[in-house]
Protein backbone atom coordinates (compact mmCIF):
# COMPACT_ATOMS: atom_id res chain seq x y z
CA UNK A 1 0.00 0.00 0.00
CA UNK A 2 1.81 3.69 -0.96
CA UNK A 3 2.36 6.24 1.55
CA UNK A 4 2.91 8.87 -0.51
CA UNK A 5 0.48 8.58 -2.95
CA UNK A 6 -0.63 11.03 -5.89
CA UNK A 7 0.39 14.59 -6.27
CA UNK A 8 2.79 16.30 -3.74
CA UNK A 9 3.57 19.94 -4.78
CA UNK A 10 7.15 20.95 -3.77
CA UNK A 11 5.57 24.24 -2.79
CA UNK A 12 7.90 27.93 -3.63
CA UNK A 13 8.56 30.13 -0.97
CA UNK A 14 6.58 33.02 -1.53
CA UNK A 15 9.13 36.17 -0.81
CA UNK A 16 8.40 40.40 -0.72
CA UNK A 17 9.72 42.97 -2.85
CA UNK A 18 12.17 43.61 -0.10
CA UNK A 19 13.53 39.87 -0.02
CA UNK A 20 11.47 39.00 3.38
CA UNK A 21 9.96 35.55 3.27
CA UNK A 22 6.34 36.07 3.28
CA UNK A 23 4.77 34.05 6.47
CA UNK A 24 1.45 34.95 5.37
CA UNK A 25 1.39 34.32 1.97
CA UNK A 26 3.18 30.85 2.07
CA UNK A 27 0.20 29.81 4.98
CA UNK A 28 -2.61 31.15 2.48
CA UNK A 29 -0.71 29.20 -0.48
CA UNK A 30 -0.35 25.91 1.31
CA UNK A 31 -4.09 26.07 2.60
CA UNK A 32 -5.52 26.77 -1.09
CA UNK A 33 -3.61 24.51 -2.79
CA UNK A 34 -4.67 21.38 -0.09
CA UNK A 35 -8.12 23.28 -0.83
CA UNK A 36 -7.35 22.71 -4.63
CA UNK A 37 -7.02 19.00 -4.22
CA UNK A 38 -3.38 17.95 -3.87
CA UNK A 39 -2.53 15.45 -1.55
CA UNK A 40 0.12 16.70 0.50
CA UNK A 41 3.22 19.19 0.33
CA UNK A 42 6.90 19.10 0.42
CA UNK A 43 8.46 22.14 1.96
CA UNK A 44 12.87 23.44 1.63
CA UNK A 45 13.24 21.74 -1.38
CA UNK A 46 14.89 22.86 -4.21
CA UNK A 47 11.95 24.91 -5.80
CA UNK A 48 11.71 26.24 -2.67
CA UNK A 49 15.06 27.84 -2.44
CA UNK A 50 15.73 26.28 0.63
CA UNK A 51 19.32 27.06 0.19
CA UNK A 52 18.88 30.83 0.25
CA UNK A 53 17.43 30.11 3.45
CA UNK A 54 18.71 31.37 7.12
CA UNK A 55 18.70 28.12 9.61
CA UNK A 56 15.22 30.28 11.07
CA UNK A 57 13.91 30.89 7.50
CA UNK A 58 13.82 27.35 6.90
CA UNK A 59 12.62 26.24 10.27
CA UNK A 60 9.67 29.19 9.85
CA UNK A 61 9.15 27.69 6.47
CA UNK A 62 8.89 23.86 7.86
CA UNK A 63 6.87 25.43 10.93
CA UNK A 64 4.15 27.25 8.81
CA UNK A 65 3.35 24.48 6.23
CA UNK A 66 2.74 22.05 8.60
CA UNK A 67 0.71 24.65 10.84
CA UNK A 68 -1.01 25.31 7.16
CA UNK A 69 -1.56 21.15 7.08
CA UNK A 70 -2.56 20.24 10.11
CA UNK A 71 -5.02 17.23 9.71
CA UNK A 72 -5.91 18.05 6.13
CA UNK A 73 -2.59 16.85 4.11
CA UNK A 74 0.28 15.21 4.66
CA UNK A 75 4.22 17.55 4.88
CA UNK A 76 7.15 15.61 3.60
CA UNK A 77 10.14 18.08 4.34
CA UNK A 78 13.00 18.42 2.24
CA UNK A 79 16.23 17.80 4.04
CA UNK A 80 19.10 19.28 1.67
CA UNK A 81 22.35 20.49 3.38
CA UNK A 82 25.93 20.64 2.97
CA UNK A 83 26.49 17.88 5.25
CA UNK A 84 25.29 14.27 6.46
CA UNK A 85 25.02 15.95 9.84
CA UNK A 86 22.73 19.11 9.35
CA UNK A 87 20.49 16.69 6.80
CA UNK A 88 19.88 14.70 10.00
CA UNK A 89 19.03 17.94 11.60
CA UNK A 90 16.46 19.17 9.40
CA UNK A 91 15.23 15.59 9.85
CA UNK A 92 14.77 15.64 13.28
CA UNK A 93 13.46 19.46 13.17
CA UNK A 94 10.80 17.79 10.72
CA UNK A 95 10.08 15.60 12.97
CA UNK A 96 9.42 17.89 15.66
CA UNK A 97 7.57 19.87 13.44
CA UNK A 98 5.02 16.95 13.10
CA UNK A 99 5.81 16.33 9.38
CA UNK A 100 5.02 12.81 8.36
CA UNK A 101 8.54 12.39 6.79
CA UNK A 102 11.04 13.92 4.53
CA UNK A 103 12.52 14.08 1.26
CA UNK A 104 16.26 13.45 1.28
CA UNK A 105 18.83 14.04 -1.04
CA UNK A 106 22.25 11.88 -1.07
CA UNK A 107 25.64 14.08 -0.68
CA UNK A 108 25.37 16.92 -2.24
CA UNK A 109 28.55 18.77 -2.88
CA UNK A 110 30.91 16.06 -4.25
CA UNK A 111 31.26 12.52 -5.90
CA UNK A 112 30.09 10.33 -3.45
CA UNK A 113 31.22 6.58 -3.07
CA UNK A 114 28.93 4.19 -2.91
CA UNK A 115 29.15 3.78 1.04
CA UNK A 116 29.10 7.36 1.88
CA UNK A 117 25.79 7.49 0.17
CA UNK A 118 24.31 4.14 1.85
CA UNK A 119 25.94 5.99 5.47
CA UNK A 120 23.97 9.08 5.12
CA UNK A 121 20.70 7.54 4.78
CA UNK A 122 21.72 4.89 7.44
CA UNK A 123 21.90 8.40 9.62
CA UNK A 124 18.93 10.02 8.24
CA UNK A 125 17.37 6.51 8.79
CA UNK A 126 18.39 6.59 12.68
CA UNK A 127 15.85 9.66 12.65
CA UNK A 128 12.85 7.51 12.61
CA UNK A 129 10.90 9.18 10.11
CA UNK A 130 9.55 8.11 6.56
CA UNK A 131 12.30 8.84 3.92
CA UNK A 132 11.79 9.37 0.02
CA UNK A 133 15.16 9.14 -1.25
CA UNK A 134 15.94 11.76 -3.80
CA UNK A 135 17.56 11.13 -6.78
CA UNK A 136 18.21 13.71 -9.28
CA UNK A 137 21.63 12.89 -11.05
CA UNK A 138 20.63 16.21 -13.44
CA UNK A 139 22.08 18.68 -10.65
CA UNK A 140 23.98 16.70 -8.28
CA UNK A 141 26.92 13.85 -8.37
CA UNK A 142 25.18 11.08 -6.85
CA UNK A 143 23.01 8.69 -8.74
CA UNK A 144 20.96 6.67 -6.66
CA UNK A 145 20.66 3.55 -9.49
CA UNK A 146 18.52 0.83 -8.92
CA UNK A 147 21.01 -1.12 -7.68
CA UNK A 148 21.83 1.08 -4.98
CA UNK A 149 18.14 2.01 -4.17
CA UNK A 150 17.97 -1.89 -3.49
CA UNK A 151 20.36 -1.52 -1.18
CA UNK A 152 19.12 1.43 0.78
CA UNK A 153 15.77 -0.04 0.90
CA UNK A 154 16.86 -2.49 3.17
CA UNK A 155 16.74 0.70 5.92
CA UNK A 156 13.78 0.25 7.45
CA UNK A 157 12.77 4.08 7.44
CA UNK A 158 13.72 4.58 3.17
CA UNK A 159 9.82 3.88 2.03
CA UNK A 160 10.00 5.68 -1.53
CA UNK A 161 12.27 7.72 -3.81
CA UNK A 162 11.71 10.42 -6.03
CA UNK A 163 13.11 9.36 -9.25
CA UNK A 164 14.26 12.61 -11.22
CA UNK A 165 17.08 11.02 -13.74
CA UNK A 166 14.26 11.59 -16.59
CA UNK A 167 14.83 8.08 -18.00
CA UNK A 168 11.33 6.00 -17.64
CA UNK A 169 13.48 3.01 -18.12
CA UNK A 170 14.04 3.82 -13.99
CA UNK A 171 10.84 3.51 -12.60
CA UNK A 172 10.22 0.06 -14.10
CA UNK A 173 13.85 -0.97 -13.42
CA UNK A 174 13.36 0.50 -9.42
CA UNK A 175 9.52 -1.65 -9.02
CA UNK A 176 11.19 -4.33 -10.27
CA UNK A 177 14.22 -4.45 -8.00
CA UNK A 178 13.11 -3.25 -4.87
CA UNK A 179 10.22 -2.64 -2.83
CA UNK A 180 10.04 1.23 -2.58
CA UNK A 181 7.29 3.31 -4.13
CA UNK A 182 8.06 5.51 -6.74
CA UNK A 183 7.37 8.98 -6.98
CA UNK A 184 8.08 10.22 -10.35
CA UNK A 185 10.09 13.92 -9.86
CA UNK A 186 10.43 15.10 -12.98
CA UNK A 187 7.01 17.08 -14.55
CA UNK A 188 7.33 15.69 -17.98
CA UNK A 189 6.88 12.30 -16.99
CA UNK A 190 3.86 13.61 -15.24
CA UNK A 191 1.67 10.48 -17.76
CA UNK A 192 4.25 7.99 -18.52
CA UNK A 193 5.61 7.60 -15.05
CA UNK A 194 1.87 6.52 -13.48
CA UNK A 195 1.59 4.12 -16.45
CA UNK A 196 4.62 3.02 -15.69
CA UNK A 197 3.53 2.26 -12.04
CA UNK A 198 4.76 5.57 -9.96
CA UNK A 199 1.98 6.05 -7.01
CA UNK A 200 3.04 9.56 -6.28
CA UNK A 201 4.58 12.93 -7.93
CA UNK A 202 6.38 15.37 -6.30
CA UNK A 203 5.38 18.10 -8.45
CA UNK A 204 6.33 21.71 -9.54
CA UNK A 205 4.32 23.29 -12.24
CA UNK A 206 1.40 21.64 -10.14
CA UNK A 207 2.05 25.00 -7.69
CA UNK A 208 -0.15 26.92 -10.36
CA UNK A 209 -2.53 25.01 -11.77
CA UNK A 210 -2.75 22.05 -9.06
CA UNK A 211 -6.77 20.93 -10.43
CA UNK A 212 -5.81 19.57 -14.06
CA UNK A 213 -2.49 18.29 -12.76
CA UNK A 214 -4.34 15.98 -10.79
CA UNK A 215 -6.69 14.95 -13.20
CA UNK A 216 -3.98 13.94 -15.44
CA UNK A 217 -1.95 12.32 -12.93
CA UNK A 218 -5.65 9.97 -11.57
CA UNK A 219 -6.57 9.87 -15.61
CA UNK A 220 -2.71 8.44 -15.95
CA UNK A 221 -2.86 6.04 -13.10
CA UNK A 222 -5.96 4.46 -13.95
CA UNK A 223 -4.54 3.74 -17.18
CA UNK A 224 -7.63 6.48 -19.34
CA UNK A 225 -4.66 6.64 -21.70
CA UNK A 226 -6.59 8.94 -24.43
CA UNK A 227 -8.37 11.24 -21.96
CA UNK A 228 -4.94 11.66 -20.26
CA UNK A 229 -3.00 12.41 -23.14
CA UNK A 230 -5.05 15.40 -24.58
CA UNK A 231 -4.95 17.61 -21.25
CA UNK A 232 -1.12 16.45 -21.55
CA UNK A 233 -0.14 17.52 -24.38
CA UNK A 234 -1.89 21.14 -23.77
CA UNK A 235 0.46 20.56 -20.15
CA UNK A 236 3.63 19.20 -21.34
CA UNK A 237 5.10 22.91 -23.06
CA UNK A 238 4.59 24.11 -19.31
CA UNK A 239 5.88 20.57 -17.67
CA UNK A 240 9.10 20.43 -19.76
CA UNK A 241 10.43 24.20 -17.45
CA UNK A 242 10.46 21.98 -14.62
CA UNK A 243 13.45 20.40 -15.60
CA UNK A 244 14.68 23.10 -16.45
CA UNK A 245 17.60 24.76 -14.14
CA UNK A 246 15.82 28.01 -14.16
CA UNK A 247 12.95 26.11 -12.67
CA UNK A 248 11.86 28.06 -9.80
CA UNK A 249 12.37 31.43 -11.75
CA UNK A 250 9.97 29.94 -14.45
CA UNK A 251 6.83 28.71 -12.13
CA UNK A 252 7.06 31.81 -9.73
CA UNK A 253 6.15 33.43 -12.93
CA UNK A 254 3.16 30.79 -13.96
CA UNK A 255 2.10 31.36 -10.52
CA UNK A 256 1.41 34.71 -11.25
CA UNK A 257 -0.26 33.81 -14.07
CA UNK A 258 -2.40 32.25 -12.62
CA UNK A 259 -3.59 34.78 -9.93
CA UNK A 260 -1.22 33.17 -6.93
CA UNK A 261 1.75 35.50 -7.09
CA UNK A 262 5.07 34.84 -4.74
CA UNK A 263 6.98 37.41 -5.24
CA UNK A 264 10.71 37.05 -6.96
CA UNK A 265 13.61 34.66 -6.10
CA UNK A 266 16.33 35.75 -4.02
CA UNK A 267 19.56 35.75 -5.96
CA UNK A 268 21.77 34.18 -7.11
CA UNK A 269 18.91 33.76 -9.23
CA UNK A 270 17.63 36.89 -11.07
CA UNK A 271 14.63 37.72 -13.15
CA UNK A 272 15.33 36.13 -16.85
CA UNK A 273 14.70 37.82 -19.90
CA UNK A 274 11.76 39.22 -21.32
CA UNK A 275 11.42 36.68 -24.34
CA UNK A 276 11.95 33.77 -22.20
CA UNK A 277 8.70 34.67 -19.88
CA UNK A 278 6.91 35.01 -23.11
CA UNK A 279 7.58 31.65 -24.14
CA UNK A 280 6.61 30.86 -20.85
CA UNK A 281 2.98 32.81 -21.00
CA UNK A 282 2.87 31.19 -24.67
CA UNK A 283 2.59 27.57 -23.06
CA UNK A 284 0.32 28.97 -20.18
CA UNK A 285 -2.07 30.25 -22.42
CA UNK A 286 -1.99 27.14 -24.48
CA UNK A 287 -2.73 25.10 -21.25
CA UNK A 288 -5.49 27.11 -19.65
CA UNK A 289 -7.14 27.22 -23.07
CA UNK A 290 -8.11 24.13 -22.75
CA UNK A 291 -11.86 23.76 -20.51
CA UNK A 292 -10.40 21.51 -17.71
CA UNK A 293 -7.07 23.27 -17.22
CA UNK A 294 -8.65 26.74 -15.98
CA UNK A 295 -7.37 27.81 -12.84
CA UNK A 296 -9.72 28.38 -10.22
């Protein structure tokens, strides 16, 4: 039985003109998009800029979703960090925080070997909370294979793993080796990874327009393969900035769009140029022009 099933929006951090992170805003965005339909939320992860973060920042950030959550949705917190030690930190802090697990990435500022990655999870595992392993071999060193997934799923606490390599050879290669549910991480797998057996997403474009993401993903996983494919298609211009490294830059700016505005990113990332958020409105309009993908 999945833990972690269907969408989980790795919700932005909404922040003011003046750089402040915006409490209020990021409590009214978590409540409407639970209100929208999504099944749960995963706070300080990348999209969220956790990394331009102070330590109290982040721990307001964890704090506030979960607050935002309480007994409606599930919070799986993103544990990033420079080192094994403050990832088991933000673990336990997420913990505290009464998240029902978090999303972990392996070593991020070198290449790993093989049993430094299997000892950071065995400390993140020590934690006693749910893990989702995160593998996105795009931006970091590590690649957290199949064959290595099999062996960190022998931790009792690593459940899932977000699979963000973009290769939908993984997801079938992961089900089949191991016992861990699949969440697929990457937007533009949003259809093939469900047919391909993934129970969850931890989503980003899904922080605008959270309604006819979910009907794709439930059309997806109940294999509707034709009724899935046409709200895709009108989707998949928007999905494919997700992957994208100006990611965050690119839905802050669909969120606005669509009448949930965050405010900018803090630097190093800047405002991009004025013909690449026209390509972005281009795909927007495409997708909202379609009946089920208006945003509410």
């Amino acid at each position: 039985m999945a833990r972690f099933e269907g969408i989980y929006v790795a919700i932005v951090t909404p922040f003011k003109e003046n750089d402040e992170l915006d409490e209020k805003r990021l409590y009214e965005l978590s409540q409407w998009l639970i209100e929208e339909g999504v099944q749960g939320l995963v706070p300080a992860g990348s999209l969220g800029e956790y990394a331009t973060l102070t330590t109290e920042e982040r721990k307001k950030v964890v704090d506030i979703v979960t607050e935002a959550a309480k007994g409606k949705a599930p919070v799986v917190v993103g544990t990033g960090a420079p080192s094994t030690q403050q990832a088991v930190e933000w673990a336990r802090y997420a913990k505290q925080a009464g998240a029902e697990g978090v999303m972990a990435l392996p070593p991020i500022h070198y290449s790993p070997l093989e049993n430094e990655i299997i000892a950071h999870y065995e400390a993140l595992n020590s934690v006693g909370l749910p893990i989702i392993a995160y593998n996105n071999p795009r931006d970091y060193k590590a690649d957290l294979t199949p064959d290595l997934l099999t062996a960190l799923s022998r931790l009792d606490h690593v459940v899932a793993v977000k699979e963000f390599s973009g290769d939908i050879r993984r997801v079938h290669e992961i089900l089949d080796q191991t016992n861990l549910e699949v969440l697929i991480g990457v937007d533009d797998l949003a259809m093939e990874g469900p047919l391909a057996g993934a129970t969850g997403w931890i989503a980003g474009v899904p922080n605008a327009l959270p309604q006819p993401c979910s009907k794709l993903f439930q059309l997806a996983r109940e294999g509707k393969v034709a009724e899935a494919m046409v709200l895709y298609r009108d989707l998949l211009p928007l999905f494919h900035y997700d992957a994208d490294p100006q990611l965050v830059q690119s839905i802050k700016y669909m969120m606005e769009l669509a009448g949930q505005p965050v405010g900018p990113t803090r630097p190093p990332r800047l405002p991009l140029t004025e013909e690449h958020y026209a390509k972005v409105k281009a795909a927007f309009k495409r997708a909202v022009a379609h009946r089920s993908v208006l945003p509410h």
